[in-house]
Protein backbone atom coordinates (compact mmCIF):
# COMPACT_ATOMS: atom_id res chain seq x y z
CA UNK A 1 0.00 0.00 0.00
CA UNK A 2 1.39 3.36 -0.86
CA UNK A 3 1.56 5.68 2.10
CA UNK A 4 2.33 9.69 2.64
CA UNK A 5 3.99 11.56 4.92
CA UNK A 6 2.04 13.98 7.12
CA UNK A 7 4.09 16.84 8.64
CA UNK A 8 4.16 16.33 12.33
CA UNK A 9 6.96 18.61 13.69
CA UNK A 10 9.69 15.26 13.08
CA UNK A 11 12.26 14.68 10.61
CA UNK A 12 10.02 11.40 9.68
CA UNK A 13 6.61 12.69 9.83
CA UNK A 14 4.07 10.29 10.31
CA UNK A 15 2.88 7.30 7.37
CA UNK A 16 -0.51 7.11 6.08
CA UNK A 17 -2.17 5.04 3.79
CA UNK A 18 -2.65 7.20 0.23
CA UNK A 19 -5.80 5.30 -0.07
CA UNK A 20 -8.80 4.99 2.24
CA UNK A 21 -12.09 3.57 2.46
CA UNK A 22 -15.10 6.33 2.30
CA UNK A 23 -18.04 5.97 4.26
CA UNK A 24 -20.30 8.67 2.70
CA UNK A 25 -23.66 7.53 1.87
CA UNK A 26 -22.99 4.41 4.96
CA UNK A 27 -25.76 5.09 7.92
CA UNK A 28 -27.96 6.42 6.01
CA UNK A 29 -30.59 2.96 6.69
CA UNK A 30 -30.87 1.19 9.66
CA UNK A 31 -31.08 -2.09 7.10
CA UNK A 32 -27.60 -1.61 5.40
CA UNK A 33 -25.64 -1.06 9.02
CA UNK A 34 -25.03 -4.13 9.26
CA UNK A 35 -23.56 -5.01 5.86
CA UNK A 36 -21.62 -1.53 5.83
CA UNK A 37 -19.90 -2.17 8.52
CA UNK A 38 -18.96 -5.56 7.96
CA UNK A 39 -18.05 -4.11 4.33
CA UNK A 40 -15.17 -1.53 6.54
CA UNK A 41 -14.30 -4.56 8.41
CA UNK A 42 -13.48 -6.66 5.05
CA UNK A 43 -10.94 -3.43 4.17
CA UNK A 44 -9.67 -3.24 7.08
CA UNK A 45 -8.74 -7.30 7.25
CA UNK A 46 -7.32 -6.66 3.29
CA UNK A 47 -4.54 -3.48 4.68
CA UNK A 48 -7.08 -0.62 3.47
CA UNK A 49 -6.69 0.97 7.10
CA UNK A 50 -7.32 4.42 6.61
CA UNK A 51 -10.80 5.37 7.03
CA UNK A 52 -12.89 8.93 6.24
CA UNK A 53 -16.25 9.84 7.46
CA UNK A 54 -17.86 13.15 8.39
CA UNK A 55 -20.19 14.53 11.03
CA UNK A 56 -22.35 15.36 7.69
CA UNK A 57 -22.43 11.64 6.57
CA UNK A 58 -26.18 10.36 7.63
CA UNK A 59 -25.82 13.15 10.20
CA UNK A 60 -23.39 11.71 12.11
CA UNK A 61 -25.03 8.07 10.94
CA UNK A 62 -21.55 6.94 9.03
CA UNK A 63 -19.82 7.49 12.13
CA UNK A 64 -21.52 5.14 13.79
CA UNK A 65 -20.94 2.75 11.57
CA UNK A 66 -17.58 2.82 11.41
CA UNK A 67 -17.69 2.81 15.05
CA UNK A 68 -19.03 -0.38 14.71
CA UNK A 69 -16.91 -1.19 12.38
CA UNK A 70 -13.31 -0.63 14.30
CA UNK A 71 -14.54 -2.05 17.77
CA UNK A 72 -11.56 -3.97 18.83
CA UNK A 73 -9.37 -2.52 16.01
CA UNK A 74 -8.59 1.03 16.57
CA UNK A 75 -4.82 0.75 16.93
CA UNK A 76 -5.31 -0.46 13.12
CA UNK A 77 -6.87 2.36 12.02
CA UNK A 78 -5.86 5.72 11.01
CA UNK A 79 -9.43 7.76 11.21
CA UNK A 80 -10.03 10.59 9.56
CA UNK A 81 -13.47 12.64 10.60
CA UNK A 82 -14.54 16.39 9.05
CA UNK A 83 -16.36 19.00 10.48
CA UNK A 84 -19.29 20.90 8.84
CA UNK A 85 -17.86 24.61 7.69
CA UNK A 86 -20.88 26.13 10.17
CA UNK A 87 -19.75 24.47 13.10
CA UNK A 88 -15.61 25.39 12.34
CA UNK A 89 -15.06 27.86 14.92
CA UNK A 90 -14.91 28.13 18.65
CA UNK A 91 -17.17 26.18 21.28
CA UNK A 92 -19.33 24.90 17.80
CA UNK A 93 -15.93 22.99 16.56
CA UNK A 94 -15.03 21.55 20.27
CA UNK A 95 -18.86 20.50 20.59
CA UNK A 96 -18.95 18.41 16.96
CA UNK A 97 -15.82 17.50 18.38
CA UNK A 98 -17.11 15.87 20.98
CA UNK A 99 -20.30 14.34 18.96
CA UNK A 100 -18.45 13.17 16.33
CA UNK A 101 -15.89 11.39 19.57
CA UNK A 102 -18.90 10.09 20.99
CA UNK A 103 -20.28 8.52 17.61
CA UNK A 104 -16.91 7.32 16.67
CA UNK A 105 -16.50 5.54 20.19
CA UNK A 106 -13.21 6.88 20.10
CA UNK A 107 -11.28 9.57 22.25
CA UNK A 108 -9.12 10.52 19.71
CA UNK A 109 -9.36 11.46 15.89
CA UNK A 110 -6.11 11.16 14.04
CA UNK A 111 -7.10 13.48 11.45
CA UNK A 112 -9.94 16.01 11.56
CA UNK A 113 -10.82 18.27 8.84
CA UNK A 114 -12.57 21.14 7.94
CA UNK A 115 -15.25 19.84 5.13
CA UNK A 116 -15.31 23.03 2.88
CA UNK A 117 -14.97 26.67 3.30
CA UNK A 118 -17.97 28.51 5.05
CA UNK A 119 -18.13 31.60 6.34
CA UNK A 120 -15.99 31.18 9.20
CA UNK A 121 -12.90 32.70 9.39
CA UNK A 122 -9.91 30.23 8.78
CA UNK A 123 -7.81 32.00 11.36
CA UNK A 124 -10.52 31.19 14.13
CA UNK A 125 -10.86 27.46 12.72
CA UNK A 126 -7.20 27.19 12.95
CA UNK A 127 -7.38 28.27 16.60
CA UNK A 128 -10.00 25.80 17.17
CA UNK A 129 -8.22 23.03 15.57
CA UNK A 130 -5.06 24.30 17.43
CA UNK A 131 -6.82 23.77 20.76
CA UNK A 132 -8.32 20.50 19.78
CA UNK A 133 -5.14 19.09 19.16
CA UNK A 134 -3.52 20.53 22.67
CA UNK A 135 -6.31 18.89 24.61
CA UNK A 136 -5.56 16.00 22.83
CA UNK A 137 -8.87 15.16 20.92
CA UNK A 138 -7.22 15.12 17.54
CA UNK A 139 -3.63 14.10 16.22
CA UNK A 140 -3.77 16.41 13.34
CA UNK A 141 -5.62 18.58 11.25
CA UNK A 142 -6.51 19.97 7.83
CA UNK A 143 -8.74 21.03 5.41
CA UNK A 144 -11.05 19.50 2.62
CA UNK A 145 -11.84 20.74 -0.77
CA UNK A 146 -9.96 24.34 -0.16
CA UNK A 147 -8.39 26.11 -3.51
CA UNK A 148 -4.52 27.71 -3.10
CA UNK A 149 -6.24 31.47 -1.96
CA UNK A 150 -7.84 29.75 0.99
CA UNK A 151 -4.25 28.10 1.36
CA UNK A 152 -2.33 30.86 1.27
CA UNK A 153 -4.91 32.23 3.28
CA UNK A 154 -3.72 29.62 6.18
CA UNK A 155 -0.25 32.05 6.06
CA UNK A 156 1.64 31.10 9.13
CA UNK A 157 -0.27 28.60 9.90
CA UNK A 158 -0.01 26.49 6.50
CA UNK A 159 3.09 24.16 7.46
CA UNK A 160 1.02 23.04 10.38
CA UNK A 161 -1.91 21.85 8.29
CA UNK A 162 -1.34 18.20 7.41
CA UNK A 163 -3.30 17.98 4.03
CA UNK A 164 -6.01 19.47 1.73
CA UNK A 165 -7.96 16.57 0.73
CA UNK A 166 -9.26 16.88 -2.66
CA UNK A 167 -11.90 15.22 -4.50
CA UNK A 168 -10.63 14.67 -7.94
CA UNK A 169 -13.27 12.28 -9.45
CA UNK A 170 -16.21 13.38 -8.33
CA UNK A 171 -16.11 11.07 -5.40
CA UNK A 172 -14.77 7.37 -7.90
CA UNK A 173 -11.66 8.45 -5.33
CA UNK A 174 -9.79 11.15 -3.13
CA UNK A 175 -6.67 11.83 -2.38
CA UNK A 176 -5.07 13.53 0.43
CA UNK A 177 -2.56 16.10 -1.02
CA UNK A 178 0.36 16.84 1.60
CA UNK A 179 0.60 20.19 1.69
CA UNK A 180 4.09 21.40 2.96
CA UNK A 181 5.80 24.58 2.13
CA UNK A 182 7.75 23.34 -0.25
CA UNK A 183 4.89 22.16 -2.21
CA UNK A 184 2.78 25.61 -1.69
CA UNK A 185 6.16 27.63 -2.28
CA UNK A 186 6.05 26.30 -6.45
């Protein structure tokens, strides 16, 4: 499996899988549960251990099922959660935080991401992350979806972002673009 490097303050940075499985669309039925997360479970047991839901997935719904999905397994999994652009700033990102935590069954996101740019200003979602990641609710952060003016909007803050994830297929795949300062320097 071919992995990236996320900027974590160390010469080695720390190894993701390039691919994932996506869960948008899972939790949406109380039938499929089941099957969805026994579907997660089949990647998981075949190395595809990097997994990406979103508070806005079934409304917190695809969480669960990837809760139920990585019960016994989390030190397997690298989990990657987003927030909703209206909730991005403040007490609103601690508290879907915390919801998407509880849903996940989890006490620790390795990645969490803001979705898409809202109206929020990146500087206070930065903060929030910032404090997220002190209190030890998240490993890392980023952003989803964001074009190189919101980047360059990040300023001082940039080399501390882990990645931009970017949907290039219209969601056939995504791929987490590292974003370092080398790469936003060219």
């Amino acid at each position: 499996m071919k992995t990236v490097r996320l900027p974590d303050g160390t010469p080695e940075g720390v190894m993701v899988p390039a691919l994932g499985q996506g869960t948008w669309h899972m939790g949406e039925r109380n039938s499929d549960r089941r099957a969805e997360a026994a579907a997660l479970r089949l990647g998981l047991d075949l190395g595809m251990t990097l997994v990406d839901t979103a508070e806005m997935y079934a409304e917190g719904g695809a969480e669960e099922v990837v809760a139920e999905a990585i019960a016994g397994r989390r030190d397997e999994v690298f989990l990657v959660s987003k927030v909703y652009p209206h909730n991005a700033g403040g007490r609103k990102l601690n508290a879907a935080c915390e919801r998407s935590l509880k849903r996940l069954k989890v006490e620790r996101i390795d990645l969490y991401l803001l979705h898409w740019r809202g109206s929020v200003p990146l500087a206070d979602t930065v903060q929030a992350m910032r404090r997220m990641q002190q209190a030890g609710k998240i490993a890392h952060w980023g952003v989803s979806n964001l074009d190189v003016e919101d980047l360059e909007e990040l300023g001082a803050a940039l080399p501390d972002c882990a990645v931009d994830q970017v949907d290039t297929s219209k969601n056939l795949c995504t791929v987490m673009v590292v974003q370092t300062m080398s790469t936003c320097a060219a």
